[in-house]
N, C-alpha and C. Protein backbone atom coordinates (compact mmCIF):
# COMPACT_ATOMS: atom_id res chain seq x y z
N UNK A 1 -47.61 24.38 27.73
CA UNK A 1 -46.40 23.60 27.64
C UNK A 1 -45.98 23.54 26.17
N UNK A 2 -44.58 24.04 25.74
CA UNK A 2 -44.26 23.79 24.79
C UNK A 2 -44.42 22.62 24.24
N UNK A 3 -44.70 21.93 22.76
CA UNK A 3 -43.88 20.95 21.85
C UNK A 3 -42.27 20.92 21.87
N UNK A 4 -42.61 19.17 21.71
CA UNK A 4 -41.22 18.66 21.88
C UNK A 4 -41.17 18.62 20.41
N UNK A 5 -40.26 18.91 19.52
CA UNK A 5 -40.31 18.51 17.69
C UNK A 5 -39.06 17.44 17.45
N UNK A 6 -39.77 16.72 17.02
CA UNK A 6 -38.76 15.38 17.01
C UNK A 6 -37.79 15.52 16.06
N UNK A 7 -37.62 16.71 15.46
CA UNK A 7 -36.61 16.87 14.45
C UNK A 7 -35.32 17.75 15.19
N UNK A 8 -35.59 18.50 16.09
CA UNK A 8 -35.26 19.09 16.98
C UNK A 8 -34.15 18.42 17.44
N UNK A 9 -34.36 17.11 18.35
CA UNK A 9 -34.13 16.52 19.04
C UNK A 9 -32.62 15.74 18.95
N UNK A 10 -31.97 16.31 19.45
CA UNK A 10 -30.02 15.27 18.98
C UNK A 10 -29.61 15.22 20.32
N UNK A 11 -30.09 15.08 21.70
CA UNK A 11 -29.13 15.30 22.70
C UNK A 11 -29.57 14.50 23.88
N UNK A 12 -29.78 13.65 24.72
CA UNK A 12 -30.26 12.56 25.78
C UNK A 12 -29.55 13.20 27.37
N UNK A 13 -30.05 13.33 27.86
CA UNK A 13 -29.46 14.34 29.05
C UNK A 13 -30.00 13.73 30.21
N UNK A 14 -28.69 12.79 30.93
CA UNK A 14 -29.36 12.13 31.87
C UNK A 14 -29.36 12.90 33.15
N UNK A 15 -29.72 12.67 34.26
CA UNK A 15 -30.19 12.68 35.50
C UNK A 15 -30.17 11.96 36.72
N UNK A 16 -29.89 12.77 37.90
CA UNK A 16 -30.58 11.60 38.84
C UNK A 16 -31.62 12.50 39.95
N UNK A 17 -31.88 12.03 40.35
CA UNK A 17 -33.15 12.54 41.67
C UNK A 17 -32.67 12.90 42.57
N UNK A 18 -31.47 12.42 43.11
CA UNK A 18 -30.60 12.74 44.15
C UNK A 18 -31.47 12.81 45.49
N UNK A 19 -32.43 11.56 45.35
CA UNK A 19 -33.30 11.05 46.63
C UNK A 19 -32.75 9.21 46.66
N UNK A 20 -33.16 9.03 48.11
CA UNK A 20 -33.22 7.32 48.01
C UNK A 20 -33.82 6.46 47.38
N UNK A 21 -35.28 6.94 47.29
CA UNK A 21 -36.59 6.87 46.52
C UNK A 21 -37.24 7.85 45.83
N UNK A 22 -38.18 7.03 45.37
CA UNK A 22 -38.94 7.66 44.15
C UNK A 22 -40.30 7.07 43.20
N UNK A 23 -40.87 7.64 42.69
CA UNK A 23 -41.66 7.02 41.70
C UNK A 23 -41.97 8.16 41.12
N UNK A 24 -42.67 8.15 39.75
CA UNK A 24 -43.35 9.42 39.00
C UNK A 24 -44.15 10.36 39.77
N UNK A 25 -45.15 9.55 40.71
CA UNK A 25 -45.82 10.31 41.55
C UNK A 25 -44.78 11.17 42.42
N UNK A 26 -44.00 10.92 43.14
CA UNK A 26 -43.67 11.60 43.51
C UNK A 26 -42.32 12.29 43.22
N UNK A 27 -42.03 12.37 41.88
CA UNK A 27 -41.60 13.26 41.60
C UNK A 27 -41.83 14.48 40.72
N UNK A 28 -43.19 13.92 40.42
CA UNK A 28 -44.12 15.16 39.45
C UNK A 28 -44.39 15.93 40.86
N UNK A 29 -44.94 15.11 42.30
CA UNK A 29 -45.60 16.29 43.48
C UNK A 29 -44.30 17.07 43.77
N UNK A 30 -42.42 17.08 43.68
CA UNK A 30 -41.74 17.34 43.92
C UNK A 30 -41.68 18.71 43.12
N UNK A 31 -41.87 18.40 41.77
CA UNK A 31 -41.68 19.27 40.70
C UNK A 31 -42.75 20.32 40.75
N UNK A 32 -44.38 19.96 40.78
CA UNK A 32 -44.96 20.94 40.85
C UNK A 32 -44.71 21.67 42.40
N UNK A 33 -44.47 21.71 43.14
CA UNK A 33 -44.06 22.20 44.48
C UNK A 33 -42.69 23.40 44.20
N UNK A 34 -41.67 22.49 43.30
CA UNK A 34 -41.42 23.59 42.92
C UNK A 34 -42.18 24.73 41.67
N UNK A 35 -43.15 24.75 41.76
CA UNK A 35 -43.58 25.75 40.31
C UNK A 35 -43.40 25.36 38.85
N UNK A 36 -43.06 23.99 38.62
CA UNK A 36 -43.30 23.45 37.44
C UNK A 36 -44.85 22.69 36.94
N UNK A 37 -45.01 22.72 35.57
CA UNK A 37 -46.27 21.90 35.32
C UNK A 37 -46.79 20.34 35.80
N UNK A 38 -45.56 19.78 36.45
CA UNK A 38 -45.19 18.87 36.29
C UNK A 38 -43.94 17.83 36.46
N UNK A 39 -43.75 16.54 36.31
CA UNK A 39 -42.46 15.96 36.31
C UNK A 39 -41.74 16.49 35.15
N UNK A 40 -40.60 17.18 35.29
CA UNK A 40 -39.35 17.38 34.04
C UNK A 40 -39.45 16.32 33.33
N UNK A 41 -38.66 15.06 33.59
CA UNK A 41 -38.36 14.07 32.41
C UNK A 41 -39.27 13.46 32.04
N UNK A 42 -38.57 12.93 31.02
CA UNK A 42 -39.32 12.28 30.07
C UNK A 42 -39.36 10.58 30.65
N UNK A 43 -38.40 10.29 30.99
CA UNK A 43 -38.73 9.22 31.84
C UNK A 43 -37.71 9.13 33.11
N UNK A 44 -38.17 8.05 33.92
CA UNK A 44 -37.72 8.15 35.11
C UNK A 44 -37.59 6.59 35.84
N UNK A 45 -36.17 6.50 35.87
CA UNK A 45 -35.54 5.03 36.61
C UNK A 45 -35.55 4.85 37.52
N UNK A 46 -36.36 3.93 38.32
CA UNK A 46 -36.21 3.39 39.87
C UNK A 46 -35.64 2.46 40.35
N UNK A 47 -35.24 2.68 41.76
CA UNK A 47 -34.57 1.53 42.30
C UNK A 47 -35.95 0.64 43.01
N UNK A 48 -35.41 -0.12 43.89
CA UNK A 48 -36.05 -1.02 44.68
C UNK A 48 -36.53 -0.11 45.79
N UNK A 49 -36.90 1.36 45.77
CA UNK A 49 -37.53 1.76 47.24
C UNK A 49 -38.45 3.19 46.10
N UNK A 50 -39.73 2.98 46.35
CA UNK A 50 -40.45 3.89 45.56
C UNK A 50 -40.69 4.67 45.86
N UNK A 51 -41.25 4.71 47.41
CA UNK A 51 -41.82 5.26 48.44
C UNK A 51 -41.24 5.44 49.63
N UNK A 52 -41.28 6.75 50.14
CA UNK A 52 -40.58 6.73 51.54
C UNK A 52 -40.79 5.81 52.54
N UNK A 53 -41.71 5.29 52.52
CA UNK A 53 -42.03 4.32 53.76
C UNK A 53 -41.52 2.85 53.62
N UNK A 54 -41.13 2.60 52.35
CA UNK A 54 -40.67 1.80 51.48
C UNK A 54 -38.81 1.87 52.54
N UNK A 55 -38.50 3.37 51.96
CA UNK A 55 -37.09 3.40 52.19
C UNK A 55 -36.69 3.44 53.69
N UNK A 56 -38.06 3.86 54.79
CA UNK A 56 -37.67 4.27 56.15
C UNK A 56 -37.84 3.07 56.68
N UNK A 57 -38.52 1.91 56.28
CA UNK A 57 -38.29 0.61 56.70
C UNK A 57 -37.51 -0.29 56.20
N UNK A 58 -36.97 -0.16 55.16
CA UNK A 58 -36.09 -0.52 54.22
C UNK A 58 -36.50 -2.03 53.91
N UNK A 59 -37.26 -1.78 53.19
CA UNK A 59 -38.34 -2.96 52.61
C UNK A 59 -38.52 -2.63 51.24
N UNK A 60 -37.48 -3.31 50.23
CA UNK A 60 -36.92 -3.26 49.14
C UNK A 60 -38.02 -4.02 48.30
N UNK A 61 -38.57 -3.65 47.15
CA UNK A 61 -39.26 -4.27 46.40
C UNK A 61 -38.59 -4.37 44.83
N UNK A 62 -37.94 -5.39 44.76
CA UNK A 62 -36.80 -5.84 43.45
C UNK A 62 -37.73 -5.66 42.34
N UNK A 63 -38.70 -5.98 42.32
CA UNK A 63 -39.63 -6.05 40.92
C UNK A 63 -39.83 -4.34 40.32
N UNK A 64 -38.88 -3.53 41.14
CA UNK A 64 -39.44 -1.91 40.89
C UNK A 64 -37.84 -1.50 40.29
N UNK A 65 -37.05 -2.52 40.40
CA UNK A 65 -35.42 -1.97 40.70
C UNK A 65 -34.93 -1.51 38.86
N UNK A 66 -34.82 -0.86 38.39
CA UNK A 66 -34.09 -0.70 37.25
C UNK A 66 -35.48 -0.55 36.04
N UNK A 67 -36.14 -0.37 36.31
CA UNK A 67 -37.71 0.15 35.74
C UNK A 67 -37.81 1.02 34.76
N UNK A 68 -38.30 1.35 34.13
CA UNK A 68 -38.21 2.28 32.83
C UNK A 68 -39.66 2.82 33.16
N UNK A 69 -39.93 4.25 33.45
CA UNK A 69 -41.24 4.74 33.54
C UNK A 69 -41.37 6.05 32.69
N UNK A 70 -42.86 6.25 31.71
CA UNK A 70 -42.91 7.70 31.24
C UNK A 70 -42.95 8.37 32.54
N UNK A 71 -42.61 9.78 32.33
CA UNK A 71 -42.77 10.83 32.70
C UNK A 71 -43.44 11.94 31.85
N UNK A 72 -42.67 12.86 31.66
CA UNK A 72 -43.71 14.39 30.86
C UNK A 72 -43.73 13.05 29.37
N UNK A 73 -44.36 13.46 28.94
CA UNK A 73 -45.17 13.10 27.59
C UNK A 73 -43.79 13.81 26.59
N UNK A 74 -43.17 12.58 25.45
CA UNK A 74 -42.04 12.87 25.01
C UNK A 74 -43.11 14.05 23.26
N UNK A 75 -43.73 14.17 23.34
CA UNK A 75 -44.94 15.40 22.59
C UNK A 75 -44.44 16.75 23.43
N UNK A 76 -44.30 17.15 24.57
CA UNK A 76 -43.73 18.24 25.39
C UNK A 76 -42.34 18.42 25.66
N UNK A 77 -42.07 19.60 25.63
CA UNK A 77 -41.05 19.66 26.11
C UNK A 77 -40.54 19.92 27.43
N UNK A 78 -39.53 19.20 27.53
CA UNK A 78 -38.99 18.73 29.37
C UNK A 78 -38.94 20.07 29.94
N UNK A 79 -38.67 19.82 31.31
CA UNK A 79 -37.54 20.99 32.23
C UNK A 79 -37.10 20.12 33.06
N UNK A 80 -35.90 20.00 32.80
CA UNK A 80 -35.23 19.57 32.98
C UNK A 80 -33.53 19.84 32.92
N UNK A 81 -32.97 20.66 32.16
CA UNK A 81 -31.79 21.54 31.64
C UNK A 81 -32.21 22.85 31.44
N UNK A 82 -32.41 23.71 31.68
CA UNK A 82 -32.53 25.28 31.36
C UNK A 82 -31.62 25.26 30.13
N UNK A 83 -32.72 26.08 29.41
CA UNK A 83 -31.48 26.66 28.05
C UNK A 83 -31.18 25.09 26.79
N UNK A 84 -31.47 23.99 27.46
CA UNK A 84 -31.64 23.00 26.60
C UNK A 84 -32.85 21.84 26.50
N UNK A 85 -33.70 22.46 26.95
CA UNK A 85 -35.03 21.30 27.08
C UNK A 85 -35.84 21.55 25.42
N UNK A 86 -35.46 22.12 25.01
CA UNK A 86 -36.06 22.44 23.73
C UNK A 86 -35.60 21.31 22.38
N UNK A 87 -34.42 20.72 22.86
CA UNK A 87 -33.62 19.92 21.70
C UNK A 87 -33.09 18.70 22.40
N UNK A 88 -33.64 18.16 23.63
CA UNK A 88 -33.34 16.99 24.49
C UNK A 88 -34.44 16.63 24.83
N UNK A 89 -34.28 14.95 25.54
CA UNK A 89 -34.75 14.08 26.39
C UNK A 89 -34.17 14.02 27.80
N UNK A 90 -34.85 14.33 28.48
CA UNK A 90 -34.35 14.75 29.80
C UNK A 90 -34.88 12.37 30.30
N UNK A 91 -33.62 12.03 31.03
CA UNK A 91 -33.59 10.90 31.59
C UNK A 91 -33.49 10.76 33.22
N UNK A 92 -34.23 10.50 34.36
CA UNK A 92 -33.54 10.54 35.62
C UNK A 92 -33.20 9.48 36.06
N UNK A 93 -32.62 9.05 37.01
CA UNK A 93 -32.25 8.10 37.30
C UNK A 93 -32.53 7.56 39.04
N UNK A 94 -33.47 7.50 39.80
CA UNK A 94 -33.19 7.53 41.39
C UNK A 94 -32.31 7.11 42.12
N UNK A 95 -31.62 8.16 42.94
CA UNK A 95 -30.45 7.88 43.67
C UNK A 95 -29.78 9.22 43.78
N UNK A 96 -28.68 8.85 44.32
CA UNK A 96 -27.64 9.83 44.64
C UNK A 96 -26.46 9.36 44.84
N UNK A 97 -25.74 10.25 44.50
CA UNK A 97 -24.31 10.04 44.46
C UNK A 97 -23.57 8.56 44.26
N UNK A 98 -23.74 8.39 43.29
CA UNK A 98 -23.41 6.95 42.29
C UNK A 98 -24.04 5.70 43.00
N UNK A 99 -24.62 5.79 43.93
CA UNK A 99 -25.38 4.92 44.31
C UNK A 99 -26.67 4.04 43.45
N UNK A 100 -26.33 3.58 42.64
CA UNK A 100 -27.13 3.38 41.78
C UNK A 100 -26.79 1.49 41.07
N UNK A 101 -27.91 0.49 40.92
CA UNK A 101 -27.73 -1.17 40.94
C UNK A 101 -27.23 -1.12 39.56
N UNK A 102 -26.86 -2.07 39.31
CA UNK A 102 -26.39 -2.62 37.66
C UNK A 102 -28.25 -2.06 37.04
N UNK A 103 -29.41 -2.87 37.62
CA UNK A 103 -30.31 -3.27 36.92
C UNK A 103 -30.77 -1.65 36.75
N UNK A 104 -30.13 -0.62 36.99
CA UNK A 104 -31.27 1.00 36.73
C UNK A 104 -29.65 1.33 35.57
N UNK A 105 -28.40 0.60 35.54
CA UNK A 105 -27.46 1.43 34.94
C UNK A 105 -28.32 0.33 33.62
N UNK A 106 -28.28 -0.71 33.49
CA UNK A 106 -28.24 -1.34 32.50
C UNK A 106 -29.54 -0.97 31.69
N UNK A 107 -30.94 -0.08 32.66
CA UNK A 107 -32.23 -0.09 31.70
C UNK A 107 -31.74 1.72 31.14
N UNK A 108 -30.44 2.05 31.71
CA UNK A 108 -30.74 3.43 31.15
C UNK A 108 -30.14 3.38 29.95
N UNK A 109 -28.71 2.11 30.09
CA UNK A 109 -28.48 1.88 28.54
C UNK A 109 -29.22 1.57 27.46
N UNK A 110 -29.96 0.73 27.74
CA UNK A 110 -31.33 0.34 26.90
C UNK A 110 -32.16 1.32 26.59
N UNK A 111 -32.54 2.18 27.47
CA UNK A 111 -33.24 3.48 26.93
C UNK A 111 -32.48 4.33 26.22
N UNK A 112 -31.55 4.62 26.25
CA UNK A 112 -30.61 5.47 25.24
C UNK A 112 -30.47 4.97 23.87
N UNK A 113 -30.44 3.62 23.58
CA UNK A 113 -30.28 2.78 22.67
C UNK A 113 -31.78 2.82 21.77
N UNK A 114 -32.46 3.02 22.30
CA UNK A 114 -33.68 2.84 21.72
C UNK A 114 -34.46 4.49 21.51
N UNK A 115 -33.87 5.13 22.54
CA UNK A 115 -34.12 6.62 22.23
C UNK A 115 -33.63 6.85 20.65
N UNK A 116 -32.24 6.29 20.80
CA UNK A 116 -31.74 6.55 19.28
C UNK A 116 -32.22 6.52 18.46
N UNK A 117 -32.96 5.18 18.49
CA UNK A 117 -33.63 4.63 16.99
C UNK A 117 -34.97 5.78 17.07
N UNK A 118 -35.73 6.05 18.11
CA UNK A 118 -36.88 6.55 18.11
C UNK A 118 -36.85 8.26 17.42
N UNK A 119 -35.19 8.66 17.98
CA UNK A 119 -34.71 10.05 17.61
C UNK A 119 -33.48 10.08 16.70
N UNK A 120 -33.25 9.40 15.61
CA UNK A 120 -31.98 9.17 14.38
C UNK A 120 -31.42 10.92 14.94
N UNK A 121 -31.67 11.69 14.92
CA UNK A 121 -30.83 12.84 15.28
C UNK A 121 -29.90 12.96 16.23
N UNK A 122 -30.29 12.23 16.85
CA UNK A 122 -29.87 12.48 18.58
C UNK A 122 -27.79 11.33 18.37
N UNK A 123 -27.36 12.71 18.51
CA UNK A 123 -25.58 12.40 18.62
C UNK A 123 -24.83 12.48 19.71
N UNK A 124 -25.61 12.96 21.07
CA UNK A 124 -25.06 12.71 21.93
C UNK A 124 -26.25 12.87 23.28
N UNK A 125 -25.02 12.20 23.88
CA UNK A 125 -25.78 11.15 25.35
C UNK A 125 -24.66 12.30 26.26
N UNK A 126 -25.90 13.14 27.28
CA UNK A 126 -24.34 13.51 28.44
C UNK A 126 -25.15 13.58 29.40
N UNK A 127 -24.56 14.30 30.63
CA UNK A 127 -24.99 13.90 32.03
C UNK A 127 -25.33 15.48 32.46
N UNK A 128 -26.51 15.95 33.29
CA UNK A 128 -26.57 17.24 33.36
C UNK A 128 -25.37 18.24 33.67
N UNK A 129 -24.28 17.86 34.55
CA UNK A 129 -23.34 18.70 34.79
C UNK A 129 -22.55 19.22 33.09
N UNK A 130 -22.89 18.34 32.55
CA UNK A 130 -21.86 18.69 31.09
C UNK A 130 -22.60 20.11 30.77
N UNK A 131 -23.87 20.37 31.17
CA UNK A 131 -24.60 21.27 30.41
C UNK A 131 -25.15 22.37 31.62
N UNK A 132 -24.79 22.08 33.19
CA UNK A 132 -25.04 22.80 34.00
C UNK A 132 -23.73 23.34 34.52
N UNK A 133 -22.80 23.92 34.63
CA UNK A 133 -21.20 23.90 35.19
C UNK A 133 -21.68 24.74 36.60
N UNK A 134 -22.38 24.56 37.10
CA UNK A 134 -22.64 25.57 38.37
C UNK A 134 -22.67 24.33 39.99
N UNK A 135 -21.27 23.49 39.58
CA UNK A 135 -20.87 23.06 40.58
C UNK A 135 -21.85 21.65 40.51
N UNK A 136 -22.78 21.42 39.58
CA UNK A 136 -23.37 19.93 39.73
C UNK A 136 -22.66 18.82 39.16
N UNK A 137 -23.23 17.73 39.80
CA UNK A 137 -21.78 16.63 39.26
C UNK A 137 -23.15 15.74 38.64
N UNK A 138 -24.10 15.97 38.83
CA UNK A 138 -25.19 14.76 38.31
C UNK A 138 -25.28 14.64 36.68
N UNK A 139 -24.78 13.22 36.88
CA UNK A 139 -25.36 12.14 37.37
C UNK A 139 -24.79 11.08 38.34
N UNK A 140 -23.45 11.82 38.81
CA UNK A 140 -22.53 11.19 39.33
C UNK A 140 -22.13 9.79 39.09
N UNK A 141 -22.19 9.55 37.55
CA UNK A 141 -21.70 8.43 36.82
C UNK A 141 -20.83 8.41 35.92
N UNK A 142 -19.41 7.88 35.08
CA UNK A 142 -18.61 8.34 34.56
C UNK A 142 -18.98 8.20 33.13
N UNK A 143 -19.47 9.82 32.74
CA UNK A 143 -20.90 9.69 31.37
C UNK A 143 -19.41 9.10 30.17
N UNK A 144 -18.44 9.52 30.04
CA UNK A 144 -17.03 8.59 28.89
C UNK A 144 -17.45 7.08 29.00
N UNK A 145 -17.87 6.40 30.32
CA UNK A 145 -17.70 4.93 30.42
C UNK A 145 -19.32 4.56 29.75
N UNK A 146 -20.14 5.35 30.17
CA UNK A 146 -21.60 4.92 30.17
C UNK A 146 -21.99 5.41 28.42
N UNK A 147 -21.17 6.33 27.90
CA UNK A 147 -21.45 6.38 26.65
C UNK A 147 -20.49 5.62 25.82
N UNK A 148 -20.04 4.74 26.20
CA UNK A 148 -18.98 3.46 25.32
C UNK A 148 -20.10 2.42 25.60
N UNK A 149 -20.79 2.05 26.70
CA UNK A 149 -21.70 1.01 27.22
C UNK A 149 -22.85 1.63 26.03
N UNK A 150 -23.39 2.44 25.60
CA UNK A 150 -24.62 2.82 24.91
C UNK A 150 -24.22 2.07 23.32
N UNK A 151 -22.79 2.87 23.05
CA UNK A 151 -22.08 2.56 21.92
C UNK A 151 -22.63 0.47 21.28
N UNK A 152 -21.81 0.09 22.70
CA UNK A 152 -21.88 -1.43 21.88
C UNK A 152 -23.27 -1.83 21.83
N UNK A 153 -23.03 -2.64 20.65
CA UNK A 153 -24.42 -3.66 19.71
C UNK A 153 -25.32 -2.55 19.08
N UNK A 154 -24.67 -1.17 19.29
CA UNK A 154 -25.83 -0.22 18.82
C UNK A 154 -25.38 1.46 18.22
């Protein structure tokens, strides 16, 4: 696995899972299944359903909702963007199609905010479609509104 070089680093590239649920576990077993080492991001936002059994009974656990979790080790570099995991932080988000609570929009602002300080290089925040044009819309959030929200107090 490549190094991530923190000098490298100017670009925050969010994500979503485009599942109902989720947790690290199972989205590292998702990732290696497909032929990766591993979970892509660097970290990874949950809602209130972690686990499928979670979501097929729909037995919501709030204490999980808007969560901030590592993923790949921010020392490696992601996969997560082809062609740009070398000079980003790959971010996901669980959900699909804008389906997503205040409490996972508001911890991703907070993580961007603090990515900053952790990465002074890092000048921009976008959403994978900015950097994939092959018909993906993810993060299916309006990245103009969510990068004015990163902007204030910071």
């Amino acid at each position: 696995m490549a190094t991530l070089k923190p000098d490298n680093v100017d670009t925050i590239i969010i994500h979503i899972t485009v599942s109902e649920y989720g947790d690290v576990e199972t989205i590292d077993r998702w990732h290696k299944e497909r032929g990766w080492t591993g979970i892509g991001y660097h970290f990874l936002i949950t809602n209130c359903f972690e686990t499928s059994k979670q979501w097929e009974r729909k037995q919501p656990d709030p204490k999980t909702d808007g969560v901030v979790h590592p993923g790949r080790s921010l020392n490696n570099t992601g996969a997560h963007a082809k062609g740009h995991n070398w000079h980003s932080v790959g971010v996901a988000i669980v959900g699909k199609r804008g389906a997503f609570t205040s409490r996972q929009i508001e911890a991703a602002i907070g993580l961007c905010k603090s990515l900053k300080i952790t990465f002074p290089n890092i000048t921009k925040i976008i959403g994978h479609f900015e950097v994939d044009k092959h018909g993906k819309t993810c993060p299916d959030i309006d990245m103009d509104h969510f990068r004015e929200l990163v902007k204030v107090g910071g």
